[in-house]
PDB file of N, CA and C in Angstrom:
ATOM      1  N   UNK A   1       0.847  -1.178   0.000  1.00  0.00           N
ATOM      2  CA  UNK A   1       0.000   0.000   0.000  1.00  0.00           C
ATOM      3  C   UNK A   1       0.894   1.244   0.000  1.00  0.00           C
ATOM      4  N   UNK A   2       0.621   2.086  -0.853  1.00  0.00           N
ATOM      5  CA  UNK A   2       1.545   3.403  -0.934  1.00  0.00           C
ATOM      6  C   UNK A   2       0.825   4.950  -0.268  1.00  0.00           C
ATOM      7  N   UNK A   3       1.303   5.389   0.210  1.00  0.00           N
ATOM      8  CA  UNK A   3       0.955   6.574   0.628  1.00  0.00           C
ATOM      9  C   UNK A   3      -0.095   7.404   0.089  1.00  0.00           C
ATOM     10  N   UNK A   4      -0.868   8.285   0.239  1.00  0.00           N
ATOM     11  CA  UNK A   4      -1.592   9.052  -0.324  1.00  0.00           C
ATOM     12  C   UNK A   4      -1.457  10.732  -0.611  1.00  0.00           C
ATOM     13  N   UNK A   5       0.006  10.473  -0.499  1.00  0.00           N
ATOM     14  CA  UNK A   5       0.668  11.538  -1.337  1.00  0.00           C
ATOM     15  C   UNK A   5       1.185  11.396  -2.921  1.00  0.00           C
ATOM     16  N   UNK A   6       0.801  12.470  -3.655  1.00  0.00           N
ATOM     17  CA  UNK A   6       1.113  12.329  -4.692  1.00  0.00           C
ATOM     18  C   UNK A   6       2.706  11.811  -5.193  1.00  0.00           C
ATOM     19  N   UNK A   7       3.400  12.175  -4.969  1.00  0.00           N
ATOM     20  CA  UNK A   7       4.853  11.956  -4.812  1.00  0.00           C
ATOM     21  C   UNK A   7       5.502  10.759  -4.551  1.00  0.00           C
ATOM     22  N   UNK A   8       4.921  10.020  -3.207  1.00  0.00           N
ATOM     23  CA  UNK A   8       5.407   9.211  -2.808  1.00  0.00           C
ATOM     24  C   UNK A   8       4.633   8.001  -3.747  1.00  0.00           C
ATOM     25  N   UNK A   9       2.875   8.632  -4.482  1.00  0.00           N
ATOM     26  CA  UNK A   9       2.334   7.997  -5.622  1.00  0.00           C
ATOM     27  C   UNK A   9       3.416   7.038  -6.460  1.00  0.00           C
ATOM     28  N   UNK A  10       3.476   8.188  -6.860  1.00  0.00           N
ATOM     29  CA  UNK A  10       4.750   7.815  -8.089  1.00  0.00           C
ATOM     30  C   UNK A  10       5.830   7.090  -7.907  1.00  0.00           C
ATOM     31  N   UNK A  11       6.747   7.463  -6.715  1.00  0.00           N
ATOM     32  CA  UNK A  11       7.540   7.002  -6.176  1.00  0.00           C
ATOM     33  C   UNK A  11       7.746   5.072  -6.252  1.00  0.00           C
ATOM     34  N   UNK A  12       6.475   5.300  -5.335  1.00  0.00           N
ATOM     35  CA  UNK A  12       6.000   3.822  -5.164  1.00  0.00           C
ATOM     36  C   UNK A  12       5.082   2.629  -6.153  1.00  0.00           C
ATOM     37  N   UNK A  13       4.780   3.423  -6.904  1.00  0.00           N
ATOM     38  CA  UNK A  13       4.119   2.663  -7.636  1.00  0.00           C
ATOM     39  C   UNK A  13       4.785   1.191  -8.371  1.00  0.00           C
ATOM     40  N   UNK A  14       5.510   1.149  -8.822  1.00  0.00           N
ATOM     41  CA  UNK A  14       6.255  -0.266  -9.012  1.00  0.00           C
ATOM     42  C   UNK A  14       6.383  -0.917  -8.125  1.00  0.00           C
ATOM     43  N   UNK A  15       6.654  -0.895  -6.333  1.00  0.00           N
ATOM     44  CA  UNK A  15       7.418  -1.474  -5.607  1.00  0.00           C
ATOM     45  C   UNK A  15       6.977  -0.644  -4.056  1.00  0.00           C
ATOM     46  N   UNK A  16       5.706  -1.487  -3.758  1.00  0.00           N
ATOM     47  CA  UNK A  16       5.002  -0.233  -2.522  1.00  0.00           C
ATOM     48  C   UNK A  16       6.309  -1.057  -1.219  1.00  0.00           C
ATOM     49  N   UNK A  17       5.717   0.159  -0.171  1.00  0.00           N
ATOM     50  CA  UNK A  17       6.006  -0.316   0.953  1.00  0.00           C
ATOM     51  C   UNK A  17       5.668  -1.625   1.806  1.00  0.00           C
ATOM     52  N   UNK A  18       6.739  -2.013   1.971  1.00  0.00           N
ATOM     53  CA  UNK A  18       6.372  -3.200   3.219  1.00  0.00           C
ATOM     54  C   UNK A  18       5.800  -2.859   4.635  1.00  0.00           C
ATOM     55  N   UNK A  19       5.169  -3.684   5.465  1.00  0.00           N
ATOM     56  CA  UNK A  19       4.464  -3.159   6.632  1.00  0.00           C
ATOM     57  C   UNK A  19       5.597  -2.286   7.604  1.00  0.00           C
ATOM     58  N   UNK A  20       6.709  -2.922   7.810  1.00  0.00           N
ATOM     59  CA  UNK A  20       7.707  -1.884   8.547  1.00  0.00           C
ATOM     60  C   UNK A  20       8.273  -1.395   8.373  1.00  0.00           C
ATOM     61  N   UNK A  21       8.488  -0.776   6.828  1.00  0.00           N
ATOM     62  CA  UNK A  21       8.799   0.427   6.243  1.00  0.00           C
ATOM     63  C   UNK A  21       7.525   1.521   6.741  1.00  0.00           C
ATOM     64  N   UNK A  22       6.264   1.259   6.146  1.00  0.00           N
ATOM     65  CA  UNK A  22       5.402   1.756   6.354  1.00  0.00           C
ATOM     66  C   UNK A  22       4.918   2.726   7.878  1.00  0.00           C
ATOM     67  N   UNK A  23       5.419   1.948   8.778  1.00  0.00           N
ATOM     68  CA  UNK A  23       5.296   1.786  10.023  1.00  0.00           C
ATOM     69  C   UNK A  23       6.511   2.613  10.477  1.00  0.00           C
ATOM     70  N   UNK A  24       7.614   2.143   9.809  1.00  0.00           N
ATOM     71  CA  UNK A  24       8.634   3.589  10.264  1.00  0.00           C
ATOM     72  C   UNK A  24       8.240   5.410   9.768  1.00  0.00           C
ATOM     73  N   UNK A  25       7.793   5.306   8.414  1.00  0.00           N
ATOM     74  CA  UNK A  25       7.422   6.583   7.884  1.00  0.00           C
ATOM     75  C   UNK A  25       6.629   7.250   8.790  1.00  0.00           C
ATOM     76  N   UNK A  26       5.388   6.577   9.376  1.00  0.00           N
ATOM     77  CA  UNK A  26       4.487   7.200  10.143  1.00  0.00           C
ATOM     78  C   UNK A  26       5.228   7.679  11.241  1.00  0.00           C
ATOM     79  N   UNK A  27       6.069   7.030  11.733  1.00  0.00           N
ATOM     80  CA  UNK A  27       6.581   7.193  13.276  1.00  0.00           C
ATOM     81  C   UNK A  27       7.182   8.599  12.763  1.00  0.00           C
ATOM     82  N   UNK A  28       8.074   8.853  11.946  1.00  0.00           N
ATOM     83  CA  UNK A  28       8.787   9.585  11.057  1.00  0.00           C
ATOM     84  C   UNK A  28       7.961  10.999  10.896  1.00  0.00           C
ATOM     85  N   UNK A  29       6.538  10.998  10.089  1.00  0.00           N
ATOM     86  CA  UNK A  29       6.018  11.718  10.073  1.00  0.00           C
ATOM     87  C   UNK A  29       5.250  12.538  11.179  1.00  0.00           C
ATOM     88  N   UNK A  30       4.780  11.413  12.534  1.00  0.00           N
ATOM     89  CA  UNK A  30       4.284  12.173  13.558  1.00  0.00           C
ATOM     90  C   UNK A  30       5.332  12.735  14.207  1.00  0.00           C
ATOM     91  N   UNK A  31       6.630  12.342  14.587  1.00  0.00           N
ATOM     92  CA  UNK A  31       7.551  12.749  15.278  1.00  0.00           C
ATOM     93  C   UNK A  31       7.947  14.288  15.022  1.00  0.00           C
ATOM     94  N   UNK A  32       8.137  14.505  12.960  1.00  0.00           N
ATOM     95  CA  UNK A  32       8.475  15.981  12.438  1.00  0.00           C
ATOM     96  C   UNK A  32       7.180  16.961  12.740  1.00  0.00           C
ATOM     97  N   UNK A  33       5.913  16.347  12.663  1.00  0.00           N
ATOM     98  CA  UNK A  33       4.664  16.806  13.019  1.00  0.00           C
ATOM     99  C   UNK A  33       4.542  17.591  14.493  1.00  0.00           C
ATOM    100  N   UNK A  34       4.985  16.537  15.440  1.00  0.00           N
ATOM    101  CA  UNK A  34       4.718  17.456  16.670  1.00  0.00           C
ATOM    102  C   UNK A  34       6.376  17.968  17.370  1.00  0.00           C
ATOM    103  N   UNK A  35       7.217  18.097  16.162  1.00  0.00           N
ATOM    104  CA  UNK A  35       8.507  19.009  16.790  1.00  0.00           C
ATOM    105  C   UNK A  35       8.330  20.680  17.069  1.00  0.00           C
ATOM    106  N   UNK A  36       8.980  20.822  17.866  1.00  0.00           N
ATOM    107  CA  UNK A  36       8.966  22.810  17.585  1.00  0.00           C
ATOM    108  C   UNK A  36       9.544  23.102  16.377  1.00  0.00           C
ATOM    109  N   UNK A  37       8.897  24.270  16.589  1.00  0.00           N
ATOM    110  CA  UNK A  37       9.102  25.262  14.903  1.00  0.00           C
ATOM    111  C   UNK A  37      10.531  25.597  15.072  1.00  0.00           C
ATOM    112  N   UNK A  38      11.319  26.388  14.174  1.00  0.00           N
ATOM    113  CA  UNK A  38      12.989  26.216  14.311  1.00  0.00           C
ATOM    114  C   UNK A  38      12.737  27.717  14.754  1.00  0.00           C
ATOM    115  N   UNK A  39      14.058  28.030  15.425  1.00  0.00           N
ATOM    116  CA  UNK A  39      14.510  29.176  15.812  1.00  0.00           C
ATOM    117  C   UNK A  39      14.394  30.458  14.452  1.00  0.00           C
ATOM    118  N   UNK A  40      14.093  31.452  14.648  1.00  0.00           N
ATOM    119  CA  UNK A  40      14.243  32.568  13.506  1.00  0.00           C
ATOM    120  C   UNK A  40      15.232  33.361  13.881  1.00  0.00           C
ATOM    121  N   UNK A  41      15.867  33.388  15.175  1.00  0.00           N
ATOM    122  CA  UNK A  41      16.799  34.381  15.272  1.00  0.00           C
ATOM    123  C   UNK A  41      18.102  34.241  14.533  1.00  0.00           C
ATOM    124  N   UNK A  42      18.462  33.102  14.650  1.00  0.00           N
ATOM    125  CA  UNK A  42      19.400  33.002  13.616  1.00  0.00           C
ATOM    126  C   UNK A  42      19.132  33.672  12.414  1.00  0.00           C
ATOM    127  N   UNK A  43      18.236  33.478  11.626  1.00  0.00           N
ATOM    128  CA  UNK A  43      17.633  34.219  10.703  1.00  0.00           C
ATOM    129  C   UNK A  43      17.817  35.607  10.213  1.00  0.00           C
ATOM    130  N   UNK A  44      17.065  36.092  11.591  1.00  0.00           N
ATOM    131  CA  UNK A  44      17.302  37.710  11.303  1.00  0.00           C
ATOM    132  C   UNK A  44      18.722  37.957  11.638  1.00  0.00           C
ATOM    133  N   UNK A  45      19.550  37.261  12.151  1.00  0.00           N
ATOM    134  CA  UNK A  45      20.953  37.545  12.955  1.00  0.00           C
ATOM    135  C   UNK A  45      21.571  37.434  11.444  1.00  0.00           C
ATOM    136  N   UNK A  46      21.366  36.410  10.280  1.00  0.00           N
ATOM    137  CA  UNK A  46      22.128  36.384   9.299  1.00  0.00           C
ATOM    138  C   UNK A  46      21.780  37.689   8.481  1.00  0.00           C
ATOM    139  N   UNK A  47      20.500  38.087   8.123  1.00  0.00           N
ATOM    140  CA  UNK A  47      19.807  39.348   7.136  1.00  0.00           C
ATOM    141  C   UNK A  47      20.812  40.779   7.893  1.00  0.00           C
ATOM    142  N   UNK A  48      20.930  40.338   8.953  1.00  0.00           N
ATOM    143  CA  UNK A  48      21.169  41.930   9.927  1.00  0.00           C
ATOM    144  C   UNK A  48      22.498  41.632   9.298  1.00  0.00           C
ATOM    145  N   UNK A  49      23.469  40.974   9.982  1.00  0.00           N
ATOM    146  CA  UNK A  49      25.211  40.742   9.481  1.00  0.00           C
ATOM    147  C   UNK A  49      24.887  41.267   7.954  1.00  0.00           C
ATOM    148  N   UNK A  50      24.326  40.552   6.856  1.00  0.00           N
ATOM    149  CA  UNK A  50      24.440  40.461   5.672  1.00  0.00           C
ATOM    150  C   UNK A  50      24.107  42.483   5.019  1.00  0.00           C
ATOM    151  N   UNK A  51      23.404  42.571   6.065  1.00  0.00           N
ATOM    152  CA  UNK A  51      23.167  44.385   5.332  1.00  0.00           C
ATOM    153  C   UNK A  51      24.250  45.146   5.858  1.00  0.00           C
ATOM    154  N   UNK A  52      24.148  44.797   7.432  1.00  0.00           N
ATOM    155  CA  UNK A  52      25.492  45.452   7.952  1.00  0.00           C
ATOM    156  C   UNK A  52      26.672  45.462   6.650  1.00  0.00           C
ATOM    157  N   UNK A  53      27.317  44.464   6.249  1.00  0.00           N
ATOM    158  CA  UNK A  53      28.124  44.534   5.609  1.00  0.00           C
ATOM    159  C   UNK A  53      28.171  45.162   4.434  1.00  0.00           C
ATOM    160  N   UNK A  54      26.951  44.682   3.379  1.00  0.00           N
ATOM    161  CA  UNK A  54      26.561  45.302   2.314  1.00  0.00           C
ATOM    162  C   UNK A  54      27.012  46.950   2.774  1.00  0.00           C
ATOM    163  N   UNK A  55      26.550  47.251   3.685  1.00  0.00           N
ATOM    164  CA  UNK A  55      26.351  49.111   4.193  1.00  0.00           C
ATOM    165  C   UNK A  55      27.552  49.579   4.270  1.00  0.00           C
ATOM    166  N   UNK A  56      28.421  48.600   4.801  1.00  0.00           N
ATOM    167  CA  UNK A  56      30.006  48.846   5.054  1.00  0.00           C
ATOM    168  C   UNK A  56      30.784  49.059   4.101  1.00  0.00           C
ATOM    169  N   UNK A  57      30.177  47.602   3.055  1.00  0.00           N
ATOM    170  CA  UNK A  57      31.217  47.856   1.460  1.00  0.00           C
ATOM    171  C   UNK A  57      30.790  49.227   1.031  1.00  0.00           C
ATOM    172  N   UNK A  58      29.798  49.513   0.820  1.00  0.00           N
ATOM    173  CA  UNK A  58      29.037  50.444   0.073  1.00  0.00           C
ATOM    174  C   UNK A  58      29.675  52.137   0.235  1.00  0.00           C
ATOM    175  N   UNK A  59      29.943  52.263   1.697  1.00  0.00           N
ATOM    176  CA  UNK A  59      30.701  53.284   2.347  1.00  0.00           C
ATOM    177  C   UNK A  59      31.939  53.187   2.027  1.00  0.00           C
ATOM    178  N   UNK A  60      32.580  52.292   2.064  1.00  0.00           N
ATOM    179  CA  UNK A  60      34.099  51.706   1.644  1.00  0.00           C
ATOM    180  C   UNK A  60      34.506  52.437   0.478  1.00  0.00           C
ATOM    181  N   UNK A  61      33.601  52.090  -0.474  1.00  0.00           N
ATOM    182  CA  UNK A  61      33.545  52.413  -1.950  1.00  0.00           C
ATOM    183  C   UNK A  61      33.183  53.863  -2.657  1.00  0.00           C
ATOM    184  N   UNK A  62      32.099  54.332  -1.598  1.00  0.00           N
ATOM    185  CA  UNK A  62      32.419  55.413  -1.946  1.00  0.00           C
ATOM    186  C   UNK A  62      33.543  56.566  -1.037  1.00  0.00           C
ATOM    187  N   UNK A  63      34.090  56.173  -0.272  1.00  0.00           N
ATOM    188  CA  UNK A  63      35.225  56.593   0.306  1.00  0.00           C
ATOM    189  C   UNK A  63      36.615  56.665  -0.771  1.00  0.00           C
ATOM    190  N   UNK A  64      36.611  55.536  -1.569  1.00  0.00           N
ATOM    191  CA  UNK A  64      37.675  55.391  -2.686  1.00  0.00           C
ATOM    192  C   UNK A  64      37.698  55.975  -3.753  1.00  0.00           C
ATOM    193  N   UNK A  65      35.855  56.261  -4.032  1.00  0.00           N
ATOM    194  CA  UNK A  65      35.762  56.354  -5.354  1.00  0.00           C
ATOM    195  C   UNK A  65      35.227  58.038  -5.756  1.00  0.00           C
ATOM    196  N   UNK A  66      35.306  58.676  -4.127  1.00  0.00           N
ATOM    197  CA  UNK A  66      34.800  59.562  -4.312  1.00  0.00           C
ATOM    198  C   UNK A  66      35.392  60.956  -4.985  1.00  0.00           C
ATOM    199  N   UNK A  67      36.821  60.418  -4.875  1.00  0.00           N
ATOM    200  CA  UNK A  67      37.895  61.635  -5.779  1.00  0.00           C
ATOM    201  C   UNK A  67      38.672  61.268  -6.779  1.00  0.00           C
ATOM    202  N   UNK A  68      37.580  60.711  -7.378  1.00  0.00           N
ATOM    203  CA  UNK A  68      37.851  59.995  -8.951  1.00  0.00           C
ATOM    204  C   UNK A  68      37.081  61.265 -10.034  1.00  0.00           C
ATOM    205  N   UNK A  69      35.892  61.000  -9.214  1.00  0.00           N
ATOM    206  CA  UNK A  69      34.811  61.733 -10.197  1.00  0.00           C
ATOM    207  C   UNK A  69      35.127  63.551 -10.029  1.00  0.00           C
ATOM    208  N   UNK A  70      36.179  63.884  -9.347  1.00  0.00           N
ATOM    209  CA  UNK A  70      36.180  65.189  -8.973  1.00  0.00           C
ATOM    210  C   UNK A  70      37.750  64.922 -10.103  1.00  0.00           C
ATOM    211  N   UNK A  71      38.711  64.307 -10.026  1.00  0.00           N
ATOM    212  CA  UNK A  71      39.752  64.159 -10.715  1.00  0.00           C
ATOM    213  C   UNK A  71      39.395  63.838 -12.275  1.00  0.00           C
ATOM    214  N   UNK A  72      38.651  63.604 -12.635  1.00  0.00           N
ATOM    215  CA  UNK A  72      38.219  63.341 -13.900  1.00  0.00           C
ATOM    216  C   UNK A  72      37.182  64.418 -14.757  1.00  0.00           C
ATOM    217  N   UNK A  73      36.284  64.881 -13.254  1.00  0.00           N
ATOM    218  CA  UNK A  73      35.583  66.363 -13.957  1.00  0.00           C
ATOM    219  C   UNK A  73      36.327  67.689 -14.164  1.00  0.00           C
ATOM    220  N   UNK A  74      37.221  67.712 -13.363  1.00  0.00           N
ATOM    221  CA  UNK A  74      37.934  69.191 -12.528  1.00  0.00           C
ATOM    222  C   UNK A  74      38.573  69.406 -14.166  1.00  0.00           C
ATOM    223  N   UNK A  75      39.780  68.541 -15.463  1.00  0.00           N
ATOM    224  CA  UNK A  75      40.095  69.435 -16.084  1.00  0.00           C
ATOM    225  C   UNK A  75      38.848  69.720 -17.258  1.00  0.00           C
ATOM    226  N   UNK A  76      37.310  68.964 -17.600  1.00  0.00           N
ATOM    227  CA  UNK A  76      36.605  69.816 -18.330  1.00  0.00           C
ATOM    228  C   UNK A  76      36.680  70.948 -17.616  1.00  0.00           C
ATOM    229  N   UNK A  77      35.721  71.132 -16.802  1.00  0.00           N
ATOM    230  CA  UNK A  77      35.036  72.383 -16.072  1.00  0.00           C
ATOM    231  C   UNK A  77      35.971  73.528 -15.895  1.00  0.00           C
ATOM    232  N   UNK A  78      37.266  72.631 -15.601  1.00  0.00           N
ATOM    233  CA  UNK A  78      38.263  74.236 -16.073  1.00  0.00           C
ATOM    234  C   UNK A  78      38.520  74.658 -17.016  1.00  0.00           C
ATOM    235  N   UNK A  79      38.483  73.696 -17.982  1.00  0.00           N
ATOM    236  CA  UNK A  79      38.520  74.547 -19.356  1.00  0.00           C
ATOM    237  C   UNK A  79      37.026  75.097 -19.645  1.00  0.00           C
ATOM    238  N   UNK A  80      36.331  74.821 -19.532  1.00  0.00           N
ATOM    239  CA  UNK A  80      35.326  75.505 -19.772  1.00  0.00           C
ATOM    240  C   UNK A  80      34.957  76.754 -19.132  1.00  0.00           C
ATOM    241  N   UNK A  81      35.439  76.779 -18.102  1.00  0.00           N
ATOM    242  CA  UNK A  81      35.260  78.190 -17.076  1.00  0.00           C
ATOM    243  C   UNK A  81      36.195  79.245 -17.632  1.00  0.00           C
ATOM    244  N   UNK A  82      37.538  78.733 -18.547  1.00  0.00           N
ATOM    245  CA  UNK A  82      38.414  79.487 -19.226  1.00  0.00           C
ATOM    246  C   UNK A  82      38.234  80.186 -20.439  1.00  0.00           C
ATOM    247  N   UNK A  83      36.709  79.357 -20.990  1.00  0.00           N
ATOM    248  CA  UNK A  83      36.233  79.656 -22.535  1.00  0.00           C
ATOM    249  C   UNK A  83      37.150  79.388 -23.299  1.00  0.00           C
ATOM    250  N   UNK A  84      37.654  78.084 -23.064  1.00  0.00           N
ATOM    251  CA  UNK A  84      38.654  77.574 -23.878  1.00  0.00           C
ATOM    252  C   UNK A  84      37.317  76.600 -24.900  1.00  0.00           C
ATOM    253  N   UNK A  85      36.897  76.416 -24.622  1.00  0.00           N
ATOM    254  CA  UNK A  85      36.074  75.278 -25.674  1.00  0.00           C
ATOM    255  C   UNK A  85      35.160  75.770 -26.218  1.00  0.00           C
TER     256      UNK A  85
END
């Protein structure tokens, strides 16, 4: 006799379960059934680290990159302030 899940349908269909296979699954299934729900703090503890950092590179970068765009504008704008162009 095979389960009455679709999945395990299929699964089983050539080659059902024996009685103490059968008999273990259930034990199997009530056991995950009445466990506690998992912790979430870990969870948010990973999202929090993971932005923290993101926020960190992000600052990092523009710390490096921020006198690029002033070194690269500064000789148009002076020539242009000269009416050279």
């Amino acid at each position: 006799m095979a389960p009455a899940t679709p999945t395990l349908q299929a699964a089983l269909r050539n080659k059902p379960l024996t009685q103490g296979e059968l008999v273990v699954l259930l034990a199997y299934l009530e056991q995950a059934q009445s466990a506690q729900p998992a912790d979430r703090t870990h969870l948010l503890t990973f999202f929090l680290l993971g932005f923290s950092g993101m926020v960190l590179a992000l600052a990092a970068l523009h710390a490096v990159w921020r006198q690029r765009l002033c070194a690269v504008r500064q000789p148009p704008i002076a020539t242009q302030q000269r009416g050279e162009m």
